[in-house]
Protein backbone atom coordinates (compact mmCIF):
# COMPACT_ATOMS: atom_id res chain seq x y z
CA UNK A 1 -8.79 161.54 225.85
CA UNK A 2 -8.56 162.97 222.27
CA UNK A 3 -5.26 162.84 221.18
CA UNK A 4 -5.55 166.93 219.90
CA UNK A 5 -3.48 166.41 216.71
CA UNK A 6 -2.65 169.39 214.64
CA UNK A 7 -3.56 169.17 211.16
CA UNK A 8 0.28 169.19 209.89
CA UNK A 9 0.32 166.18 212.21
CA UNK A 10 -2.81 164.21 210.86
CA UNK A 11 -0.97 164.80 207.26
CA UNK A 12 2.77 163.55 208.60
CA UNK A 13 0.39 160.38 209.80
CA UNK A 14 -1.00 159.63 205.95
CA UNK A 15 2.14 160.27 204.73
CA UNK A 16 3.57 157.55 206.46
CA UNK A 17 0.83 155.28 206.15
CA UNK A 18 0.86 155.80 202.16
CA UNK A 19 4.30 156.04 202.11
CA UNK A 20 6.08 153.48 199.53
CA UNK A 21 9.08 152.43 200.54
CA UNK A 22 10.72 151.91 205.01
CA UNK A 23 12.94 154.85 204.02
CA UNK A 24 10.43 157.12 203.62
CA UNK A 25 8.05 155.66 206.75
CA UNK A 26 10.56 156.18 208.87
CA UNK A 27 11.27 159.79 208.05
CA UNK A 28 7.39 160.33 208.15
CA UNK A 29 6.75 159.25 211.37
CA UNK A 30 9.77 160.55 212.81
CA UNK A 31 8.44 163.83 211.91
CA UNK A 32 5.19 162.77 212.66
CA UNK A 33 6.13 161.89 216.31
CA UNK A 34 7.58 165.39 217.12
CA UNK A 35 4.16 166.47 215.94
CA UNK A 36 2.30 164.98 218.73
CA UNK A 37 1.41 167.18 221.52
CA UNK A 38 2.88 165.97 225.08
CA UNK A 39 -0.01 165.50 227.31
CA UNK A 40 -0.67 162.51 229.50
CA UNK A 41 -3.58 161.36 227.17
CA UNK A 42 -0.70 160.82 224.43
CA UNK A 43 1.65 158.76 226.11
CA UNK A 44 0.88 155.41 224.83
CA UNK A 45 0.40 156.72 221.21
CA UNK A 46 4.02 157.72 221.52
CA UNK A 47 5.11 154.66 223.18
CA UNK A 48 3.03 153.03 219.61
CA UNK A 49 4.93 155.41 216.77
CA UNK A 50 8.42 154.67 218.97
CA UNK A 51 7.62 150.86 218.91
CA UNK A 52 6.95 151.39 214.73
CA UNK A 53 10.18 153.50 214.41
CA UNK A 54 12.01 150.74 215.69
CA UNK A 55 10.61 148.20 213.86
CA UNK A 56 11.43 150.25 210.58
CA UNK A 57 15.00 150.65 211.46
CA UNK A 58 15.19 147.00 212.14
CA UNK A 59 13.79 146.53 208.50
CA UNK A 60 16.06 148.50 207.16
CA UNK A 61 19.23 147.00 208.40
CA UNK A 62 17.92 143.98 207.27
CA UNK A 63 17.16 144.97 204.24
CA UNK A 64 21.13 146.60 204.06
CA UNK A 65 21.94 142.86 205.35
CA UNK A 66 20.14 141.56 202.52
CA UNK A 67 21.48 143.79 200.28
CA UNK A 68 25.54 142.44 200.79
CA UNK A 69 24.60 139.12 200.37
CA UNK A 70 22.71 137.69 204.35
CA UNK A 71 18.51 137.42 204.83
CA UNK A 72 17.41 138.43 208.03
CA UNK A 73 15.68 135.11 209.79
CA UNK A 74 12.95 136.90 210.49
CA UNK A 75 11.70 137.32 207.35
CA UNK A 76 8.80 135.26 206.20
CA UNK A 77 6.76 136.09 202.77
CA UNK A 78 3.17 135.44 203.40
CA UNK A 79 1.37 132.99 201.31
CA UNK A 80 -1.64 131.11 200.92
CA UNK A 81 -5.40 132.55 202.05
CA UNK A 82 -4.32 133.59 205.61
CA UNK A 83 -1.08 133.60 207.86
CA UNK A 84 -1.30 132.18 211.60
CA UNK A 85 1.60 132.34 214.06
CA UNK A 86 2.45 129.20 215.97
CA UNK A 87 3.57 129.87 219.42
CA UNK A 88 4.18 128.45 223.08
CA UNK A 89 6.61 127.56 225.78
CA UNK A 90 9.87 125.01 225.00
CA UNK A 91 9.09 121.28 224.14
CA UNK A 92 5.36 122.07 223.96
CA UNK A 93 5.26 120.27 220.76
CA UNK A 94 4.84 123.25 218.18
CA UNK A 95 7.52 121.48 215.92
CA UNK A 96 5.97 118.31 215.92
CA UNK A 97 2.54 119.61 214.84
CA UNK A 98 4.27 122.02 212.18
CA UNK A 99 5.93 118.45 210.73
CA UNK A 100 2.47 116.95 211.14
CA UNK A 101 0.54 119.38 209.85
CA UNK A 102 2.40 121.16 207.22
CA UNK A 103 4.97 120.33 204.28
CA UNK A 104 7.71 122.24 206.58
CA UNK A 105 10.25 120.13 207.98
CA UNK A 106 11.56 121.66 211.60
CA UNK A 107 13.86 120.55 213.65
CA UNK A 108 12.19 118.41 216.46
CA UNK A 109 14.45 117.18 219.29
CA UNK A 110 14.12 116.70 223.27
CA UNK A 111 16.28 120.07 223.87
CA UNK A 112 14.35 123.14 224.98
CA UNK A 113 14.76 126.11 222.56
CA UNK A 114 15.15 123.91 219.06
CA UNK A 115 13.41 126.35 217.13
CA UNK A 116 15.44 129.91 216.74
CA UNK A 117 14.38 131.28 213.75
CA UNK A 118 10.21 131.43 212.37
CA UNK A 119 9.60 128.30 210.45
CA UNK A 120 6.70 128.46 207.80
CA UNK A 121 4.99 125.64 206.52
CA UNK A 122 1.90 125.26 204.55
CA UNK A 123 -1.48 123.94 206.26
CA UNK A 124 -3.85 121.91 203.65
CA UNK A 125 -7.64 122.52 205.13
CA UNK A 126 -10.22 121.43 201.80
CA UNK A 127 -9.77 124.10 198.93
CA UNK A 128 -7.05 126.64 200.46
CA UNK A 129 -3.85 126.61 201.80
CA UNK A 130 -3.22 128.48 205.38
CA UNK A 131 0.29 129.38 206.16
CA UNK A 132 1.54 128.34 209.63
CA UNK A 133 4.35 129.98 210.76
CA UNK A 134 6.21 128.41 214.30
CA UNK A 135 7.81 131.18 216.34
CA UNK A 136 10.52 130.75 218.50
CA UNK A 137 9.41 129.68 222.24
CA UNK A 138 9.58 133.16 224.71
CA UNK A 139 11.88 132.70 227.50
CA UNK A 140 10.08 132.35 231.15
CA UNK A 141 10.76 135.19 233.20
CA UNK A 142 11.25 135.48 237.18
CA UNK A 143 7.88 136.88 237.38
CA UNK A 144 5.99 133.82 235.92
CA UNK A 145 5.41 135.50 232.70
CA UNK A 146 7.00 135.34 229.17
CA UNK A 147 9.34 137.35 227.38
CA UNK A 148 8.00 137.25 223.58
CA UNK A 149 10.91 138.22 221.13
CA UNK A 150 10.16 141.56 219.90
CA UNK A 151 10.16 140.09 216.60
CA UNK A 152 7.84 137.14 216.83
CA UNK A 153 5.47 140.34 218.30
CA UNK A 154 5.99 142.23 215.11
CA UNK A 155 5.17 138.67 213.26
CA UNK A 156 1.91 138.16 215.61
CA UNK A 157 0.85 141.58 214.62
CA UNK A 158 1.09 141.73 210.95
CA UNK A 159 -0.48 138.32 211.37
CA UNK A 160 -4.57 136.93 210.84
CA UNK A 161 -4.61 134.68 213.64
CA UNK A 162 -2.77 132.54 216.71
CA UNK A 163 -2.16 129.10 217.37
CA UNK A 164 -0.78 128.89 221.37
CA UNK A 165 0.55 125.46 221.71
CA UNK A 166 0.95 124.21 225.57
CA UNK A 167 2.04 120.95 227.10
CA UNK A 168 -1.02 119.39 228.89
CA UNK A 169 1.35 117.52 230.97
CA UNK A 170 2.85 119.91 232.51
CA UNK A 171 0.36 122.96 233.82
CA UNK A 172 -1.34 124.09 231.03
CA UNK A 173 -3.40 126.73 232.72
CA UNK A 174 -0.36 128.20 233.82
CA UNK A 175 1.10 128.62 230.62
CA UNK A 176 -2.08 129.97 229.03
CA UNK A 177 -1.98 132.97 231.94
CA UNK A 178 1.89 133.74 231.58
CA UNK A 179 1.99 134.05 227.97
CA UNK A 180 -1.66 135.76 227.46
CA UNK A 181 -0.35 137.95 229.72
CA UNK A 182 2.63 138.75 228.05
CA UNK A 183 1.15 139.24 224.91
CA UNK A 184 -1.55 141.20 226.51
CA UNK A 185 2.15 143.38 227.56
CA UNK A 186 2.74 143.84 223.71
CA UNK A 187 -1.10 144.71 223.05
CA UNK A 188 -2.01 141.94 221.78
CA UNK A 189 -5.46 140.04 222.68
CA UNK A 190 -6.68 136.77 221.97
CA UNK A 191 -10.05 137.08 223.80
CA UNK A 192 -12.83 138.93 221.50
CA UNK A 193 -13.50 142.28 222.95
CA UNK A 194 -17.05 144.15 223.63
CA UNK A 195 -16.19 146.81 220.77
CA UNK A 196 -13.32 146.32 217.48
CA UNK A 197 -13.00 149.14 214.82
CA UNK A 198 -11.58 148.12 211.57
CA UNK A 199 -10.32 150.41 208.94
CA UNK A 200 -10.07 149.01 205.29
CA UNK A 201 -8.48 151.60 203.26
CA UNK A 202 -8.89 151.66 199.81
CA UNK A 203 -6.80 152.63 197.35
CA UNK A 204 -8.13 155.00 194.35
CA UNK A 205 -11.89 155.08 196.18
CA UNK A 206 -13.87 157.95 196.86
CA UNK A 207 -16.13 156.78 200.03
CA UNK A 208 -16.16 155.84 203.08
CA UNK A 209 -18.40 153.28 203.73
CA UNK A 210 -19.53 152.55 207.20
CA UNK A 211 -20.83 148.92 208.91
CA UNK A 212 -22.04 148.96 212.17
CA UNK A 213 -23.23 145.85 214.11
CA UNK A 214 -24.23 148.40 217.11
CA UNK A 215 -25.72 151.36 217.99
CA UNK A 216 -23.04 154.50 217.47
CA UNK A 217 -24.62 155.99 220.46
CA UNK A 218 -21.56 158.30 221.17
CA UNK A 219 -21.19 159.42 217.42
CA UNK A 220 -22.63 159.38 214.03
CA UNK A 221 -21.54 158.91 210.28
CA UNK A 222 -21.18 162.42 209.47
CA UNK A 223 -18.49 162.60 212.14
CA UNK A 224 -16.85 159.49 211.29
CA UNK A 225 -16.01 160.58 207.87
CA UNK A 226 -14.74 164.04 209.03
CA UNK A 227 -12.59 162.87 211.35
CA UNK A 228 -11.13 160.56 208.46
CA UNK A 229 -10.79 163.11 205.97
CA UNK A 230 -8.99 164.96 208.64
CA UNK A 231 -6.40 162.40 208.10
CA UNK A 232 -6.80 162.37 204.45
CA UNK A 233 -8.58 158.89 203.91
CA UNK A 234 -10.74 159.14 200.92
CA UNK A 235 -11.29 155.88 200.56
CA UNK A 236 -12.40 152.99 203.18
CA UNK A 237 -14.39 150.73 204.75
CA UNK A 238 -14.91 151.20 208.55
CA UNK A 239 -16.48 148.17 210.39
CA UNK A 240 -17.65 148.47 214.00
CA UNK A 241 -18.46 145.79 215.84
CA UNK A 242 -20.58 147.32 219.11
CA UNK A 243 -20.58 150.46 220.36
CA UNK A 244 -17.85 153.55 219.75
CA UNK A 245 -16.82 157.11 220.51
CA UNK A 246 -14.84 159.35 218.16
CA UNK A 247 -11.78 159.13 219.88
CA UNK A 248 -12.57 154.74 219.58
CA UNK A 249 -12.70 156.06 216.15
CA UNK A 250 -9.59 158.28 215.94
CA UNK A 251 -7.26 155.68 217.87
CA UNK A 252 -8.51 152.71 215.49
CA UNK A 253 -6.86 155.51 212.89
CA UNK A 254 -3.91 156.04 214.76
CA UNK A 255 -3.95 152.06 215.08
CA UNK A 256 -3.55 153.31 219.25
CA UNK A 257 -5.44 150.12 220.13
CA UNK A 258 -4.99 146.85 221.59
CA UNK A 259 -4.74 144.18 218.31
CA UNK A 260 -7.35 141.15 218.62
CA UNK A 261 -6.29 138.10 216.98
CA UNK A 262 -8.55 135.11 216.56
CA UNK A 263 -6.82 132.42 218.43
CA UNK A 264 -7.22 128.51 218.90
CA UNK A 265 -5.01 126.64 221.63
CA UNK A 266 -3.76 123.04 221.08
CA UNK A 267 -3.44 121.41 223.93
CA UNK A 268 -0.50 118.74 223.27
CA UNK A 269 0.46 115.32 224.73
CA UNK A 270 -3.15 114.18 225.46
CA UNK A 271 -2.08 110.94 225.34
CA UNK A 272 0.15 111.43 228.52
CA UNK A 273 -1.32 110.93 232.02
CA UNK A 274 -3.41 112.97 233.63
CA UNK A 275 -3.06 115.25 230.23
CA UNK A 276 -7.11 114.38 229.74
CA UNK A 277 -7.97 116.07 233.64
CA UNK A 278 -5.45 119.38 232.51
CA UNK A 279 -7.00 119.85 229.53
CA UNK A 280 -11.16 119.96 231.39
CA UNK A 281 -9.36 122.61 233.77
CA UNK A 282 -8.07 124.42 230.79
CA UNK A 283 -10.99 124.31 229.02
CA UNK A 284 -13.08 125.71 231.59
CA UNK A 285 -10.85 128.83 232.13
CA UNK A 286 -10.92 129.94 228.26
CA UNK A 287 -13.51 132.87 227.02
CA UNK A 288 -15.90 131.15 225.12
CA UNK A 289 -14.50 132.61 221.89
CA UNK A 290 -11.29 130.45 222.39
CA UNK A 291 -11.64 127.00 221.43
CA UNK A 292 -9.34 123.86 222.72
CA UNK A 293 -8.23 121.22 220.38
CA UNK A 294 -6.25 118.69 221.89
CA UNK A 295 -4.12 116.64 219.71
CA UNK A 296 -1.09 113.76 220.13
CA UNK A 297 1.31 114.24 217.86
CA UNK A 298 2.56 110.07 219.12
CA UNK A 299 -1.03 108.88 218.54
CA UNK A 300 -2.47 111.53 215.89
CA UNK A 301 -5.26 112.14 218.02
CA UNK A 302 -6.89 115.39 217.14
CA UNK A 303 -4.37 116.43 214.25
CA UNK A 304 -7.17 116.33 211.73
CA UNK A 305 -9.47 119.09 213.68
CA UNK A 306 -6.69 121.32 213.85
CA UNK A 307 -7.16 122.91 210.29
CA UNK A 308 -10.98 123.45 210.85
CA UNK A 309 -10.77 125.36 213.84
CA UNK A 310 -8.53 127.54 212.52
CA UNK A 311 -10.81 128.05 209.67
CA UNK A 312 -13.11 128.68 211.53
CA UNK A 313 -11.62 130.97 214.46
CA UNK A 314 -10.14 133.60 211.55
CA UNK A 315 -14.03 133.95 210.63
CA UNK A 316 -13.06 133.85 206.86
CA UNK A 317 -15.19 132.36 204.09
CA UNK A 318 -14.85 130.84 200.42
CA UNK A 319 -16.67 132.39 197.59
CA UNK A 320 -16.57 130.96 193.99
CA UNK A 321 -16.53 133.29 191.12
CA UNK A 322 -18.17 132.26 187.82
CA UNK A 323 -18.17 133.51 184.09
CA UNK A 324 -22.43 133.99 182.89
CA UNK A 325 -23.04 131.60 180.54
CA UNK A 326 -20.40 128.77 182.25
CA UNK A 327 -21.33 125.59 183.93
CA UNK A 328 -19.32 125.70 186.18
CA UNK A 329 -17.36 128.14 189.17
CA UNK A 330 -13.73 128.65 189.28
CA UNK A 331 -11.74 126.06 190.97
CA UNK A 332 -10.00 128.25 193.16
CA UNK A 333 -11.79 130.95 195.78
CA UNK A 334 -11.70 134.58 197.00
CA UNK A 335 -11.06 134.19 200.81
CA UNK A 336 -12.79 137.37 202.15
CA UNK A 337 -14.05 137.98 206.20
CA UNK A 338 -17.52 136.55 207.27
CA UNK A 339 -19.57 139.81 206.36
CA UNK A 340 -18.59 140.51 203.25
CA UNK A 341 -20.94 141.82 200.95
CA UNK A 342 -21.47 141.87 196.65
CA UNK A 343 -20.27 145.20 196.63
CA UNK A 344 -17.11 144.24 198.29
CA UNK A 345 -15.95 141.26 196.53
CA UNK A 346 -16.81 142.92 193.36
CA UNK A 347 -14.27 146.25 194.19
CA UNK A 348 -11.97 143.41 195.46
CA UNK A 349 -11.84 141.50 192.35
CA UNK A 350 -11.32 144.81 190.50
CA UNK A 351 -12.35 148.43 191.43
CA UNK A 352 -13.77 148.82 187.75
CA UNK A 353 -16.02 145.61 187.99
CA UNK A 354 -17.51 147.60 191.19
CA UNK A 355 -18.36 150.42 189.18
CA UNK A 356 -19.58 148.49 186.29
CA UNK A 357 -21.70 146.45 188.83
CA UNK A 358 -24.94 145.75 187.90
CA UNK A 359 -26.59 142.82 190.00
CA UNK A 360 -25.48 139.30 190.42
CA UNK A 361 -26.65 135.99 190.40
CA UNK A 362 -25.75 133.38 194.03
CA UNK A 363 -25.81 129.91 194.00
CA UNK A 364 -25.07 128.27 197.76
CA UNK A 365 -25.78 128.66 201.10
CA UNK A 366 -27.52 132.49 201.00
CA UNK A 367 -29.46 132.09 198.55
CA UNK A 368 -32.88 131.45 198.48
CA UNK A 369 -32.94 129.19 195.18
CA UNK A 370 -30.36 128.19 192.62
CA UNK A 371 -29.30 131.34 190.84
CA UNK A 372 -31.38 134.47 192.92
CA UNK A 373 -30.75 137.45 191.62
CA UNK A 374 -29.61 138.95 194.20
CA UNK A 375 -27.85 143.49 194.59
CA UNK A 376 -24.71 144.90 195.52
CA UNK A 377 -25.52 144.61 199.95
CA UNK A 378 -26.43 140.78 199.14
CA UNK A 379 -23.98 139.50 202.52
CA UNK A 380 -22.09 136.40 200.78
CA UNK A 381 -21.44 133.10 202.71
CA UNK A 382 -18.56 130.69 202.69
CA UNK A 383 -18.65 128.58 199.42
CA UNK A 384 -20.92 130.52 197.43
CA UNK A 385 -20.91 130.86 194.04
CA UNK A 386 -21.14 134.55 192.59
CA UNK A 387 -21.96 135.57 188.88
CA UNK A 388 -21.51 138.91 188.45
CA UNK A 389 -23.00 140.85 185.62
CA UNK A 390 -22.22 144.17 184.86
CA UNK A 391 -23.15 147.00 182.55
C-alpha cells in the first residue's frame, strides 16, 4: 500500500535525512512522524521513524554523557574498507576468533556473557584492513529465540556485513534458527532476497542515475525520478536488483524495508566430537548465499579462510588508481561494490574529476589487453588498475 505522504511530509523526511547534526534529526522526524497519515498500510513505517527517534535520543544522551567527561560503550568509530559485526550465543567462541583474527585483545574466559560492551579489532585480508566488531551475546529467551540488545541492532544496521558465530558442539542448527529469527524480528536478513533497492545519494549531483539488473515491469524511469524529486533527491544512484513497484521504490526511500546484510557463519569447535556431523547438518540448511567456514580456534583449523569469505560475502572489490605517465598504481585501493562502473569511481574520487572525465585507460582482470581504452560505463573488477584522463 502507498504510504499517501503529503508533500510537507516528503520535505520533513529530507530534512531529516540531510539534516547535520542528532539535534536537528530528531526534531525533523518528530515532525515528520505527525505528518504521516494513520492508515493500516502505515503502521510499520511508524513503528520504523519511532525505532529512529529512539535511537537519536539515545545518541544524544550519550553524546551529553560524553560531553561531562563518560563515552557511551556503544560507540565504535568505523575504520578500515568495511565494518562487520561479530555475533552469536555465550561461549560460542566469538572472543577467541576476534584474538585470533584481529589485533583486539578481548576478554576470553569459560563464563557465559564475557563480552558486555562491542569490541573492535582490525581483520588483515591481503591489501585492506576489515574492521570486526564482537557484539555482546543476546540472551535466550523462553520461546527458543534471542533477545538482540537494541544496540548491537542499531550496530548490525549501520553495518556492511555479519559474522554469526555458533558452537558446533552444541546444536548449531538450533542456534542459526533462534537468532536468524530474531534478527529477522529487528528486520534484519541475512539470506539474499528476490528483489533489493539501493539508494546512493549524492551530495551536490544533479541526476539520478538508475541500474537495473531486472525488468521494472511494474514501473519505469520517468516515475522513479518523480517520485524522488518528490522527496527532494537531486542527486543519486538507484540500484535494483530484480523486479520493483513504486511503492518497492518509495519504501527503499523511506528505508521501510527489511535490511539485507551479507553474512558468513563460523562454525566453531570443529575439533570437538561429533562437531564435523553438526556442521554437514548445518550446512545443508543454509540458503546457498550463506557460506560455512568452520574453524578451531585450539587447532587453527580454518582461521585463515575466515578473511576471504568475508571478502568475498560483502561483494566488494579493489581498484588501483594510477597517475598517466607513472609506472606504477597506488599502493593503496578504492574499495567500491562489485558493479561499479568508471563513472562512479571517478565522482567518488572527486565529483570534479567526473565532470572533467574524459576516458580511461584499465589494466587487470576486465580488460581486454594491457591498457584498453576503455568509457565512463566500463564495469571495473576487483584489483584493477584505472588511469583516468580527463579534459
Amino acid at each position: 500500500m502507498p504510504a499517501n505522504l503529503t508533500a510537507e511530509a516528503k520535505a520533513k523526511w529530507n530534512e531529516a535525512l540531510t539534516a547535520k547534526n542528532p539535534r536537528e534529526k530528531l526534531e525533523a522526524f518528530q515532525e515528520f512522524l505527525s505528518a504521516i497519515p494513520k492508515h493500516k498500510g502505515n503502521e510499520r513505517l511508524r513503528a520504523q521513524v519511532k525505532t529512529k527517534i529512539a535511537a537519536l535520543k539515545e545518541e544524544l544522551a550519550s553524546q551529553k554523557k560524553k560531553r561531562s567527561g563518560g563515552r557511551s560503550i556503544w560507540a565504535v568509530e568505523r575504520e578500515g574498507a568495511a565494518q562487520v559485526m561479530a555475533l552469536g550465543p555465550t561461549n560460542a567462541g566469538r572472543s577467541s576468533l576476534l584474538t585470533l583474527l584481529t589485533n583486539a585483545r578481548p576478554t576470553v574466559a569459560a563464563y557465559d556473557y564475557t563480552t558486555q560492551r562491542p569490541v573492535p579489532g582490525m581483520l588483515a585480508f591481503e591489501d585492506i584492513q576489515i574492521q570486526l566488531v564482537e557484539l555482546p551475546a543476546p540472551q535466550p529467551t523462553a520461546t527458543g529465540s534471542y533477545a538482540i540488545q537494541p544496540e548491537s541492532v542499531d550496530l548490525v544496521r549501520s553495518s556492511n556485513g555479519l559474522m554469526l558465530v555458533f558452537d558446533l558442539s552444541s546444536d548449531p542448527l538450533q542456534q542459526f534458527k533462534a537468532l536468524t529469527n530474531a534478527l529477522e524480528e529487528a528486520r534484519i536478513s541475512t539470506s539474499r532476497q528476490g528483489s533489493r533497492i539501493e539508494i546512493v545519494r549524492e551530495k551536490g549531483g544533479s541526476e539520478i542515475r538508475i541500474a537495473s539488473s531486472g525488468d521494472l515491469s511494474s514501473c519505469n524511469p520517468t516515475e522513479i525520478r518523480q517520485l524522488l524529486y518528490s522527496y527532494g533527491i537531486k542527486g543519486a544512484l538507484v540500484r535494483i536488483y530484480g523486479d520493483a513497484s513504486i511503492d518497492d521504490i518509495e519504501d527503499a526511500v523511506l528505508e521501510n524495508v527489511t535490511l539485507y546484510k551479507p553474512t558468513i557463519i563460523v562454525g566453531n569447535k570443529i575439533d570437538l566430537t561429533d562437531a564435523r556431523e553438526s556442521a554437514s547438518r548445518l550446512r545443508d540448511a543454509l540458503p546457498i548465499s550463506v557460506p560455512l567456514v568452520c574453524t578451531s580456534c585450539l587447532t587453527g583449523e580454518g582461521i585463515e579462510a575466515v578473511g576471504g569469505a568475508i571478502f568475498r560475502s560483502l561483494e566488494i572489490i579493489r581498484v588501483y588508481t594510477k597517475e598517466p605517465n607513472e609506472a606504477k598504481p597506488s599502493d593503496n585501493p578504492f574499495v567500491v561494490s562489485v558493479g561499479t562502473t568508471v563513472r562512479e569511481l571517478a565522482r567518488q574520487i572527486h565529483t570534479d574529476l567526473a565532470e572533467r572525465y574524459r576516458y580511461s585507460r584499465i589494466w587487470g582482470p576486465t580488460s581486454k589487453f594491457a591498457g584498453e581504452r576503455v568509457g565512463p560505463d566500463h564495469v571495473l573488477g576487483d584489483r584493477d588498475i584505472i588511469e583516468i584522463h580527463t579534459g
